[in-house]
Protein backbone atom coordinates (compact mmCIF):
# COMPACT_ATOMS: atom_id res chain seq x y z
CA UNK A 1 2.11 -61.38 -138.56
CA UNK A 2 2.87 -58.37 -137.11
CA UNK A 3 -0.61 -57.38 -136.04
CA UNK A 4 -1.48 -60.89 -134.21
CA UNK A 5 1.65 -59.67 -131.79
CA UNK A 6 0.32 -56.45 -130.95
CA UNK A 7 -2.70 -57.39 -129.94
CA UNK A 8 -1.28 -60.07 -127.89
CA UNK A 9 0.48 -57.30 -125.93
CA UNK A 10 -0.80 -57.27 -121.87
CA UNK A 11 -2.11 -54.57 -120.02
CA UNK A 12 0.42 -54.09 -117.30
CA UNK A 13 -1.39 -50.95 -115.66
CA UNK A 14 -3.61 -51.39 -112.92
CA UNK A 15 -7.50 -49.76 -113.25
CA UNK A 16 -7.64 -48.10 -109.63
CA UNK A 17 -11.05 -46.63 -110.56
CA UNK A 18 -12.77 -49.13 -109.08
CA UNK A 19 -11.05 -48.96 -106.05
CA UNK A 20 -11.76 -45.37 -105.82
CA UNK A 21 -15.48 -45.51 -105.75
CA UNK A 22 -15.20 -47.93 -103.19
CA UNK A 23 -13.80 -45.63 -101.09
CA UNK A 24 -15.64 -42.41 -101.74
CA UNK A 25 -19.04 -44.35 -101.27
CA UNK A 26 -17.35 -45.72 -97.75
CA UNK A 27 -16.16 -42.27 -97.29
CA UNK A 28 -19.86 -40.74 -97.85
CA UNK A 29 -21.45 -43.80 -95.36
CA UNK A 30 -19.49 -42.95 -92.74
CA UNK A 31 -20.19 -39.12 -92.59
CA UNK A 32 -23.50 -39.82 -92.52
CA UNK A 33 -23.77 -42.39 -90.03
CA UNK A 34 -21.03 -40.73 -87.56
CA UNK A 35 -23.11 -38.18 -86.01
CA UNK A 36 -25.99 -40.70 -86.02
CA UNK A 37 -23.73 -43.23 -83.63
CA UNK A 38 -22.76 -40.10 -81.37
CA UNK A 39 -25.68 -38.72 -80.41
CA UNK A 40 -28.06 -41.42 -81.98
CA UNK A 41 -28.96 -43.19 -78.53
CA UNK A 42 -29.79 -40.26 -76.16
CA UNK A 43 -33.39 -38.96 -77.81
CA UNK A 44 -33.31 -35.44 -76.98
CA UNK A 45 -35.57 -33.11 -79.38
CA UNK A 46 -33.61 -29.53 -78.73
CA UNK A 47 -35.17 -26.38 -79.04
CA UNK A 48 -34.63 -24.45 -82.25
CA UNK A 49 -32.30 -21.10 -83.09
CA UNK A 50 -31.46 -19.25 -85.73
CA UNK A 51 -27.56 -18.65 -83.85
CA UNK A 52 -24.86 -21.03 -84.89
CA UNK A 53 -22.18 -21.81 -82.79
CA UNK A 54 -18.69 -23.31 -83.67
CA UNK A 55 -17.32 -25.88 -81.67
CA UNK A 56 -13.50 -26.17 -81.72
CA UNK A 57 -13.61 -29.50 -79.29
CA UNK A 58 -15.50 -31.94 -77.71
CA UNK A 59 -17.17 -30.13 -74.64
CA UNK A 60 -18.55 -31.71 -71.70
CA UNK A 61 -22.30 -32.24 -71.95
CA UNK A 62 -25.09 -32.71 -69.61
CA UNK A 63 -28.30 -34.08 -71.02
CA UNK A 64 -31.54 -34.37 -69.92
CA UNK A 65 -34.15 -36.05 -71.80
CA UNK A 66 -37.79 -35.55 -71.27
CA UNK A 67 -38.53 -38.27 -69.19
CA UNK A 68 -36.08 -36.34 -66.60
CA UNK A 69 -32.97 -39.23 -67.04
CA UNK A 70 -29.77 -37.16 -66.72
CA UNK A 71 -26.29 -38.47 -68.67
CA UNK A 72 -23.24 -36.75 -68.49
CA UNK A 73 -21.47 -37.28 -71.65
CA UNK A 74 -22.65 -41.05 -72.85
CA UNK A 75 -23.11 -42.10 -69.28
CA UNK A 76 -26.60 -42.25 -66.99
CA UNK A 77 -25.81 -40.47 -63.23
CA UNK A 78 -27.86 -39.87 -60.73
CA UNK A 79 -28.55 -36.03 -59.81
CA UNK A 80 -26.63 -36.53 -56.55
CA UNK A 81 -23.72 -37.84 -58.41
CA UNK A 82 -23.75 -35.17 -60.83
CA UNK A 83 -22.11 -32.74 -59.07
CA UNK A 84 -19.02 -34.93 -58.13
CA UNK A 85 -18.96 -36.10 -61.81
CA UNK A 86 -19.00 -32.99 -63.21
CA UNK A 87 -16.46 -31.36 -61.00
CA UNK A 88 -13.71 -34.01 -61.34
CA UNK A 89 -14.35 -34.06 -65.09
CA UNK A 90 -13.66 -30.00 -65.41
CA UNK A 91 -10.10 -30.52 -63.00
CA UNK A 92 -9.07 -32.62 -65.80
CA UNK A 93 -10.21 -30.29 -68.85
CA UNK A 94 -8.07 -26.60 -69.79
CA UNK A 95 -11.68 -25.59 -71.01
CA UNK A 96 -14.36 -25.41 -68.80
CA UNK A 97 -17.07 -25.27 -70.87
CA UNK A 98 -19.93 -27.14 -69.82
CA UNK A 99 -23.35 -27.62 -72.71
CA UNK A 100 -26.62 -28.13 -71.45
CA UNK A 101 -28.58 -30.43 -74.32
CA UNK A 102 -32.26 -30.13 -72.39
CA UNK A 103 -35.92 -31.96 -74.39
CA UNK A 104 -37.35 -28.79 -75.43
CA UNK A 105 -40.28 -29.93 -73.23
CA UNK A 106 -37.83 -29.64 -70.42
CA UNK A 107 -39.13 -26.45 -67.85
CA UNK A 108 -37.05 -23.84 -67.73
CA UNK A 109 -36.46 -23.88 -63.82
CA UNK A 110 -35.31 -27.48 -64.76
CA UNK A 111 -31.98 -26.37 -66.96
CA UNK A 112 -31.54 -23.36 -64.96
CA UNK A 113 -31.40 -25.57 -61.77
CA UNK A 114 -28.95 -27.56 -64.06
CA UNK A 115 -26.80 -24.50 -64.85
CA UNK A 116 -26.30 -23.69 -61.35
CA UNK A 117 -25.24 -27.13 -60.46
CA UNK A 118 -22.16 -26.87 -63.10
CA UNK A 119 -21.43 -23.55 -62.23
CA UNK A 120 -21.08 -24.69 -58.83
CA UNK A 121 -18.82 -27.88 -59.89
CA UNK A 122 -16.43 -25.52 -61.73
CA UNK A 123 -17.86 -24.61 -65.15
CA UNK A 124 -16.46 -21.49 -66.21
CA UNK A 125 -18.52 -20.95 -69.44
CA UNK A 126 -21.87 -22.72 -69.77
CA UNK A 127 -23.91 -22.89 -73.50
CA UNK A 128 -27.29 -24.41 -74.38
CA UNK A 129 -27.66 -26.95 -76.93
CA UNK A 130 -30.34 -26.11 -80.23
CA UNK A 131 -30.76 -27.46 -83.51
CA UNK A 132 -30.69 -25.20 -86.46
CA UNK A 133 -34.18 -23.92 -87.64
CA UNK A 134 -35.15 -25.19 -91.23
């Protein structure tokens, strides 16, 4: 009789492994897809470098796709309104760091004419955008 009441015993601990591949798959989906949503809607193909930088916080960027539309940040401006844009953004920021992300088939007149607009508005340190080389 005494083996029928052992067995009869209940678990009382709770299996969390389950639960913990849940979240490490969630985990893993949404490092993935996080840079994807960021930059995932402006199609800018960057020139390539072998130089790295590091990037300690979110600078202001200017983008300019191939087709010549011009966002700052997420946002679409005009090139007239640039200037204003980009000047009351830096008051508000301690850095002034302004990166250009340019379509590699961009000219080069065209992101230098770009540099000297933020350097003008109040860019203190300007940086190119690349992607890594493979």
């Amino acid at each position: 009789m005494r083996k029928i009441e052992r067995r009869r015993k209940l678990v009382s601990e709770i299996n969390i492994v389950p639960f913990t591949d849940v979240l490490l798959v969630l985990l893993v989906i949404f490092m993935v897809t996080t840079p994807l949503i960021v930059q995932g809607h402006i199609q800018v193909k960057l020139p390539r470098s072998s130089a790295t930088a590091d990037s300690q916080a979110q600078p202001l960027t200017v983008t300019l796709t191939a087709e010549g539309h011009l966002f700052l940040g997420d946002q679409e401006v005009v090139e007239r309104d640039l200037a204003a844009l980009l000047g009351s953004a830096l008051k508000l920021r301690t850095d002034k760091l302004v990166v250009i992300r340019a379509d590699r088939s961009v000219t080069h007149g065209r992101v230098v004419e770009l540099m000297d607009l933020a350097r003008q508005s109040g860019a203190e340190r300007l940086a190119i955008a690349t992607e890594a080389k493979p």
